[in-house]
PDB file of N, CA and C in Angstrom:
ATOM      1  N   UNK A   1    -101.603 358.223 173.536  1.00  0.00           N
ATOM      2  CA  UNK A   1    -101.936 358.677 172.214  1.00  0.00           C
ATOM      3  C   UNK A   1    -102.057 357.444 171.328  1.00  0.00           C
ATOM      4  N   UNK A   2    -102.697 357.511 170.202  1.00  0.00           N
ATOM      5  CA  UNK A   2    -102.966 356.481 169.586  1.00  0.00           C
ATOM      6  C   UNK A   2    -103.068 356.605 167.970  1.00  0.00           C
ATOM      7  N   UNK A   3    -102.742 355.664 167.342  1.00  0.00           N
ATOM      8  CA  UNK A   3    -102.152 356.494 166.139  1.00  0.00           C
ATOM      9  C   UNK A   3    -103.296 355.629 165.146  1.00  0.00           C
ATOM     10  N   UNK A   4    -104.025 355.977 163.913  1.00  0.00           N
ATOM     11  CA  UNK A   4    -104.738 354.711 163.030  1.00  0.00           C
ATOM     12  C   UNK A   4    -103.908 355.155 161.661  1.00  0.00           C
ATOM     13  N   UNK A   5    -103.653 353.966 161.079  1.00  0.00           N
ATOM     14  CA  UNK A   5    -102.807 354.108 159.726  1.00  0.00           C
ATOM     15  C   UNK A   5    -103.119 352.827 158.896  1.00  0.00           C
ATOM     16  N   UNK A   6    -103.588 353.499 157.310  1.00  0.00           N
ATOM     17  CA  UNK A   6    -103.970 352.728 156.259  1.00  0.00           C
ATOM     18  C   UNK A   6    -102.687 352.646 155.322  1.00  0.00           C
ATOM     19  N   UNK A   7    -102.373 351.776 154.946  1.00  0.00           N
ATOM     20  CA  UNK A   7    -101.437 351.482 153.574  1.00  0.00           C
ATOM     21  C   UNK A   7    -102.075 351.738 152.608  1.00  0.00           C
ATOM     22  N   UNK A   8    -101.872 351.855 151.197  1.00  0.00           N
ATOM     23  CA  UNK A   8    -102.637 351.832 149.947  1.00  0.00           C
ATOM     24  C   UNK A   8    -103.053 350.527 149.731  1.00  0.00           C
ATOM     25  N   UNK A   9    -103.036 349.309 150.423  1.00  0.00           N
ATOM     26  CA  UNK A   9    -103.000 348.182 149.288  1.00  0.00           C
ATOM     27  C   UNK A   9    -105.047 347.517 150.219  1.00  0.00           C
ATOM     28  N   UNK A  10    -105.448 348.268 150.513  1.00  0.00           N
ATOM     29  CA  UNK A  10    -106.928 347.809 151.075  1.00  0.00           C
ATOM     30  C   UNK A  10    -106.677 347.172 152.232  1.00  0.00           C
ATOM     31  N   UNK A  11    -105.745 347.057 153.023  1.00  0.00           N
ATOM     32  CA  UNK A  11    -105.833 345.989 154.194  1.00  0.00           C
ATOM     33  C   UNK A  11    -106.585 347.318 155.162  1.00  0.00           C
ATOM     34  N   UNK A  12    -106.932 346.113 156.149  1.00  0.00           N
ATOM     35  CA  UNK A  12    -107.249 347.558 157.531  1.00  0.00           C
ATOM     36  C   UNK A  12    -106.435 347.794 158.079  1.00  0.00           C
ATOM     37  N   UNK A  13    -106.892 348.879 158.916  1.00  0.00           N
ATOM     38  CA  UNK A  13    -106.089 350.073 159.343  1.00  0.00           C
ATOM     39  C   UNK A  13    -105.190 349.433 160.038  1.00  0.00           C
ATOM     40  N   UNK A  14    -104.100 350.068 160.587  1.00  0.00           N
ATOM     41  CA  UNK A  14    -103.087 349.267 161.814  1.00  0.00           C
ATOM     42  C   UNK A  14    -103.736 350.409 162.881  1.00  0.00           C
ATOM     43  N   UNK A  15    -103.482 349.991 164.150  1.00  0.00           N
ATOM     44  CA  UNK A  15    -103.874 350.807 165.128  1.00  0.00           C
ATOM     45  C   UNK A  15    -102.570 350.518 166.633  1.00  0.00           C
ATOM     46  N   UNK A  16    -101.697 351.715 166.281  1.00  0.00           N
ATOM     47  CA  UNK A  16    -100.836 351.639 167.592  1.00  0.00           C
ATOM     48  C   UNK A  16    -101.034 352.326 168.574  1.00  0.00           C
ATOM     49  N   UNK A  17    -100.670 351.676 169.641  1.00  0.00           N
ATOM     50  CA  UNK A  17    -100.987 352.495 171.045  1.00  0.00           C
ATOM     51  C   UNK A  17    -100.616 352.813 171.982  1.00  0.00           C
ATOM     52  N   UNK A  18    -100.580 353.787 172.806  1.00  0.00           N
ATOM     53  CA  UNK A  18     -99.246 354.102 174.092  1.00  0.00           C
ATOM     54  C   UNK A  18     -98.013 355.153 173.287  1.00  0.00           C
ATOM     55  N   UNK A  19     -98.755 355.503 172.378  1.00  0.00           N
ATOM     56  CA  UNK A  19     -97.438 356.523 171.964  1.00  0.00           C
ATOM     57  C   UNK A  19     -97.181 357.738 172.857  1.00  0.00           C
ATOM     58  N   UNK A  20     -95.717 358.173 172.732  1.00  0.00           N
ATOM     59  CA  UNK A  20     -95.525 359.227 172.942  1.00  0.00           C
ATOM     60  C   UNK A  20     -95.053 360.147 171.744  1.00  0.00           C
ATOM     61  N   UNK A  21     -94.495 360.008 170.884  1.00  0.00           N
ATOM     62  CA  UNK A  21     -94.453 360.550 170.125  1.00  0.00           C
ATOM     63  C   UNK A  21     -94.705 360.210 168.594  1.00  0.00           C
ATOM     64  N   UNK A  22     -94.975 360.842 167.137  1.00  0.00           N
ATOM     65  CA  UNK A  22     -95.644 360.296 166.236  1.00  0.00           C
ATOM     66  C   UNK A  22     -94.483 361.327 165.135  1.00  0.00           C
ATOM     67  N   UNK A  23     -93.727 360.819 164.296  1.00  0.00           N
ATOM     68  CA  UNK A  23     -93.302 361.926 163.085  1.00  0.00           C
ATOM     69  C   UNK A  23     -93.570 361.625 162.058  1.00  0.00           C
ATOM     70  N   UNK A  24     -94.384 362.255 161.384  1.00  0.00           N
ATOM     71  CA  UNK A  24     -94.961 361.561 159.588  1.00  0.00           C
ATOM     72  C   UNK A  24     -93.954 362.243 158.714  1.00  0.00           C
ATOM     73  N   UNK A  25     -93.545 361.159 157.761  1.00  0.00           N
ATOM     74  CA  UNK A  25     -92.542 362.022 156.732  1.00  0.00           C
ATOM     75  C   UNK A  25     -93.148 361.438 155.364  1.00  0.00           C
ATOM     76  N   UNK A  26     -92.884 363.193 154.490  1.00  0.00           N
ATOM     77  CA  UNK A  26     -93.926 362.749 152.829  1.00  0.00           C
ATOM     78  C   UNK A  26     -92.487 361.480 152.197  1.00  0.00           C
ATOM     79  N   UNK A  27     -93.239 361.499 151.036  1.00  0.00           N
ATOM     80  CA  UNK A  27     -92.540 360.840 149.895  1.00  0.00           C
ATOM     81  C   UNK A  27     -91.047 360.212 149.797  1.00  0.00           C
ATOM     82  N   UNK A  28     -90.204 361.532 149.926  1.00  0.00           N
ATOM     83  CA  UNK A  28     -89.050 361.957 150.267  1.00  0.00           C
ATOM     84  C   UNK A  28     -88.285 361.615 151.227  1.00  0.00           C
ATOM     85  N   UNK A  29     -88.832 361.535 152.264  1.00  0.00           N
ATOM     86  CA  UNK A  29     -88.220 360.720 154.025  1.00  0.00           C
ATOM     87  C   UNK A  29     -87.743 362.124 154.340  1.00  0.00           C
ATOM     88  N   UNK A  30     -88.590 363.256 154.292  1.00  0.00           N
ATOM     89  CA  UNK A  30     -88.606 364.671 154.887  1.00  0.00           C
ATOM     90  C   UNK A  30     -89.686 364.627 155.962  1.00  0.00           C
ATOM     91  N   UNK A  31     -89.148 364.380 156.921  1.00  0.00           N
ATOM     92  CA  UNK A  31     -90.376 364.946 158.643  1.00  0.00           C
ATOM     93  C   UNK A  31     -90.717 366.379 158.299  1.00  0.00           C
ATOM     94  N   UNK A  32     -92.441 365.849 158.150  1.00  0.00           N
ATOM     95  CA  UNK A  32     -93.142 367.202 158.067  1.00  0.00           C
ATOM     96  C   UNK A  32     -94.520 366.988 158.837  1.00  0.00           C
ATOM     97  N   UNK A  33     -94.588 366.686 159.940  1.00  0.00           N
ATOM     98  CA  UNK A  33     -95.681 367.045 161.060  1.00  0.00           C
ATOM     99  C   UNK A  33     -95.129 365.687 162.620  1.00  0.00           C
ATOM    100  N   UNK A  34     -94.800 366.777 163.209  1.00  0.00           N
ATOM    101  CA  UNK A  34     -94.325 365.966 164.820  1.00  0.00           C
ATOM    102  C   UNK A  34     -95.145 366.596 165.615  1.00  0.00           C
ATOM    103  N   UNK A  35     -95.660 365.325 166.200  1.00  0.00           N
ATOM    104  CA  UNK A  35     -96.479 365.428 167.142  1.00  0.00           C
ATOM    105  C   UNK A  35     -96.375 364.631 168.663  1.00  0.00           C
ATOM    106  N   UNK A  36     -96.282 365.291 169.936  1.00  0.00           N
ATOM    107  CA  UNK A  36     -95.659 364.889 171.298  1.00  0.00           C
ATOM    108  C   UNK A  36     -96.472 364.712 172.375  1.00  0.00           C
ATOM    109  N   UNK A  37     -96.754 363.983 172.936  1.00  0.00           N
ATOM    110  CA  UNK A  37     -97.767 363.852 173.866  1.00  0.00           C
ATOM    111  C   UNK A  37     -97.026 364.063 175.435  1.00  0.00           C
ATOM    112  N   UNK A  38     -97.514 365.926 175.699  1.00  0.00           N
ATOM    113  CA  UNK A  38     -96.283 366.020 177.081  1.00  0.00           C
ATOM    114  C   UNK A  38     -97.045 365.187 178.423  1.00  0.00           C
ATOM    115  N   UNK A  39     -97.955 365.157 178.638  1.00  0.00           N
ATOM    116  CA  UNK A  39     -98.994 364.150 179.817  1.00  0.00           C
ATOM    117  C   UNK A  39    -100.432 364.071 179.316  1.00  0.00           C
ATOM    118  N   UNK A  40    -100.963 363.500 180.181  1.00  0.00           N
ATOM    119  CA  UNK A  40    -102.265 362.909 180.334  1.00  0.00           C
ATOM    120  C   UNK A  40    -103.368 363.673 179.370  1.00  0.00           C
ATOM    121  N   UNK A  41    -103.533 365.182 179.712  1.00  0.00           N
ATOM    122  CA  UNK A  41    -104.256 366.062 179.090  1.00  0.00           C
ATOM    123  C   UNK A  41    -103.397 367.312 177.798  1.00  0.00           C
ATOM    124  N   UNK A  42    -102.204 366.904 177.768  1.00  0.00           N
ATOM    125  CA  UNK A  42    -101.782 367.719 176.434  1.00  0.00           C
ATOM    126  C   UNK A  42    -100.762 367.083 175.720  1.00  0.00           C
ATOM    127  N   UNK A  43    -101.384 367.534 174.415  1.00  0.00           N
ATOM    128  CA  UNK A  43    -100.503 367.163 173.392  1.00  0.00           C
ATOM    129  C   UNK A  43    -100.138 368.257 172.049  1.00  0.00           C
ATOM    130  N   UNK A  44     -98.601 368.419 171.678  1.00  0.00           N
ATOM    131  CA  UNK A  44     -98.077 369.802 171.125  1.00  0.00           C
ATOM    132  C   UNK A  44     -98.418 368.966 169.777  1.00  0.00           C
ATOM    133  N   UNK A  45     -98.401 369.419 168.255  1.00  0.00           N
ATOM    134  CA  UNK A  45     -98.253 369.668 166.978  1.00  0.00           C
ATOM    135  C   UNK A  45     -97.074 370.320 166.670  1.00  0.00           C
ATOM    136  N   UNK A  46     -96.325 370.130 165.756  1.00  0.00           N
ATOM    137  CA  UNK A  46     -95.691 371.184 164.766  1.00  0.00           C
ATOM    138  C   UNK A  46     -95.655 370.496 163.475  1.00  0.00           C
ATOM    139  N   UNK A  47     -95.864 371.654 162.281  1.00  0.00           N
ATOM    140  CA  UNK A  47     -95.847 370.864 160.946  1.00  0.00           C
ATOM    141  C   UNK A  47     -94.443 371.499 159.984  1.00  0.00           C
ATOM    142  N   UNK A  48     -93.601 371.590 159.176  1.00  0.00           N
ATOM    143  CA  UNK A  48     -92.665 371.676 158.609  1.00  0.00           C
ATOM    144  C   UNK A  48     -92.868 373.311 158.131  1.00  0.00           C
ATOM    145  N   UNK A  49     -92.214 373.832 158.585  1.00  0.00           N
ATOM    146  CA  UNK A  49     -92.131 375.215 158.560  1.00  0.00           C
ATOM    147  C   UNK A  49     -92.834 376.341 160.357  1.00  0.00           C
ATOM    148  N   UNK A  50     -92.784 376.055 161.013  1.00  0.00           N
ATOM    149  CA  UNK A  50     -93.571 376.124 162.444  1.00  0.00           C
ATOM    150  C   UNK A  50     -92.246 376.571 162.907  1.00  0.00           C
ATOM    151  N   UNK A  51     -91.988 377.648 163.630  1.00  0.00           N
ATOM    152  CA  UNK A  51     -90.967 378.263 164.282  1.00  0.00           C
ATOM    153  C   UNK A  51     -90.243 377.463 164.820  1.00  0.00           C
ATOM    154  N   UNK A  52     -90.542 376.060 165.863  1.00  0.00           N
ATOM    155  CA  UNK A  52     -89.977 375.405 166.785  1.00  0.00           C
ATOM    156  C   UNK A  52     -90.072 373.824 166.304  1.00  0.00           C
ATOM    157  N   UNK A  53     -90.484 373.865 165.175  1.00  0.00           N
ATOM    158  CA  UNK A  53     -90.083 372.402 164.491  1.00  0.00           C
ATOM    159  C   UNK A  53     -88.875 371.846 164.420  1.00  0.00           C
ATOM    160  N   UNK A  54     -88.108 372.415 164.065  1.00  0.00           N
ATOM    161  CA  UNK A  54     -86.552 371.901 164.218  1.00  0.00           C
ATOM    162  C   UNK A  54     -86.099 371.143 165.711  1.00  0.00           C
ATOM    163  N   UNK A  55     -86.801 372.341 166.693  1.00  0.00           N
ATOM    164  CA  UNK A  55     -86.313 371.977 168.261  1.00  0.00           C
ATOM    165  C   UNK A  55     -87.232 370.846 168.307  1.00  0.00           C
ATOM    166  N   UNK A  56     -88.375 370.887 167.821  1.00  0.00           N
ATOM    167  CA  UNK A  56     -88.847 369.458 168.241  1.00  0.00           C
ATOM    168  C   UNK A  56     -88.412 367.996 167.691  1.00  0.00           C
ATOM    169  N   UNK A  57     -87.697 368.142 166.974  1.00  0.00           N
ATOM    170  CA  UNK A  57     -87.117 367.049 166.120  1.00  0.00           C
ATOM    171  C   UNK A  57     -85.862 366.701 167.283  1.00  0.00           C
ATOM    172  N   UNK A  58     -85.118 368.085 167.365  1.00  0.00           N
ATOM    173  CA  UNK A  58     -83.868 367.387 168.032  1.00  0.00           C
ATOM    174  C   UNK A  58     -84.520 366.925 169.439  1.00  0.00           C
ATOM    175  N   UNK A  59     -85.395 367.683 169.871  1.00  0.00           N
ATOM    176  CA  UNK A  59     -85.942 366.771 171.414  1.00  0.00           C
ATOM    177  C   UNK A  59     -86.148 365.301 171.517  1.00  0.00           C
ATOM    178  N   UNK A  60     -86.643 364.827 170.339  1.00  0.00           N
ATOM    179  CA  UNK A  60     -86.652 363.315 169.716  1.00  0.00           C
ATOM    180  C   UNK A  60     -85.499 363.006 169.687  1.00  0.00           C
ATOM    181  N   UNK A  61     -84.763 363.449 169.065  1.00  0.00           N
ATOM    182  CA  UNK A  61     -83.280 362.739 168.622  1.00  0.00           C
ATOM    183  C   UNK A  61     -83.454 362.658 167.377  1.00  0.00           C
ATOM    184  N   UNK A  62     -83.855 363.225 166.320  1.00  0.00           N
ATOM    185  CA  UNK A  62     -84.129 363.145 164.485  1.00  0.00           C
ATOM    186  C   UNK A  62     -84.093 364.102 164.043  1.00  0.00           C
ATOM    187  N   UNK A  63     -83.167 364.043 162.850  1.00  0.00           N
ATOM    188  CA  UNK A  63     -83.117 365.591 162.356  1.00  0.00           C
ATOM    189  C   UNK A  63     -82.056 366.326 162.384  1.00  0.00           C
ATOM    190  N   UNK A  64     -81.055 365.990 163.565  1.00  0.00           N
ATOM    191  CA  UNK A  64     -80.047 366.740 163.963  1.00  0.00           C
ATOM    192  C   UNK A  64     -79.231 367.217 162.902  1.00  0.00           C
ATOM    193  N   UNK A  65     -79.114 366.768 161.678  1.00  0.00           N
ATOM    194  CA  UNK A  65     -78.153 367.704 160.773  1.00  0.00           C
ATOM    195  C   UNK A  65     -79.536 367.889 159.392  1.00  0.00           C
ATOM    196  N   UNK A  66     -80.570 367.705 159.793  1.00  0.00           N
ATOM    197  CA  UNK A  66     -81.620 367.968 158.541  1.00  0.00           C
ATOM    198  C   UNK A  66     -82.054 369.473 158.591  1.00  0.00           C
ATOM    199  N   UNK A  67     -81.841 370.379 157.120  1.00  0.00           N
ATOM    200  CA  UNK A  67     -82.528 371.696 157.366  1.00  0.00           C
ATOM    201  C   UNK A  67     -83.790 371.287 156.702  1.00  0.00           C
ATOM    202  N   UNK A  68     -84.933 371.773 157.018  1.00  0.00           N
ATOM    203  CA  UNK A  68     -86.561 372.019 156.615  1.00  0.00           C
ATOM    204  C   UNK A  68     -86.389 372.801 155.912  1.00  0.00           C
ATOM    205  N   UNK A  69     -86.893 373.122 154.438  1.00  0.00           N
ATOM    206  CA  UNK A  69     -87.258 374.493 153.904  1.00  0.00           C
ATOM    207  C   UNK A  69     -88.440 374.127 153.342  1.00  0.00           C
ATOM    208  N   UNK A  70     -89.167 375.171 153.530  1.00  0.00           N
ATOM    209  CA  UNK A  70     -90.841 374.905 153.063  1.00  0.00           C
ATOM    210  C   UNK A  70     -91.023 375.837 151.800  1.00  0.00           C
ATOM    211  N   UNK A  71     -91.463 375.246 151.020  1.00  0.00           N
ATOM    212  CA  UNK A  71     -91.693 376.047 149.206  1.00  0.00           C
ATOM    213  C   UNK A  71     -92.943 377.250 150.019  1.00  0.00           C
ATOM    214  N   UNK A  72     -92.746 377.817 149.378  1.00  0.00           N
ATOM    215  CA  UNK A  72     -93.673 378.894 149.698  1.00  0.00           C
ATOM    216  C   UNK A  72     -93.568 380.582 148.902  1.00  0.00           C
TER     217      UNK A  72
END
């Protein structure tokens, strides 16, 4: 998996590679979209509020005492 990421300040993109796993967190340092690469041809999503988001956090190891609540 391969990840491309811009900063605000105009530089180019960074580009990492060989991931297995990716967790973006907003503003706050709240994980709200984990994403897992299980082999070659699949890769899972969950975004902050997703039934099994929590379990995917602790499968990482992150999160373990964090609750998610999504405004809604």
């Amino acid at each position: 998996m391969k990840v491309r990421a811009q900063a605000n300040n105009f530089q180019p993109p960074q580009i990492v590679e060989d991931l297995r796993s990716v967790v973006i967190y907003d503003d706050f340092n709240n994980p709200i979209i984990v994403v897992q690469k299980l082999n070659q041809n699949n890769i899972i999503t969950y975004r902050a509020g997703d039934p099994q988001f929590d379990k995917a956090m602790k499968t990482l190891g992150i999160g373990l005492n964090a609750k998610v609540k999504v405004a809604g």
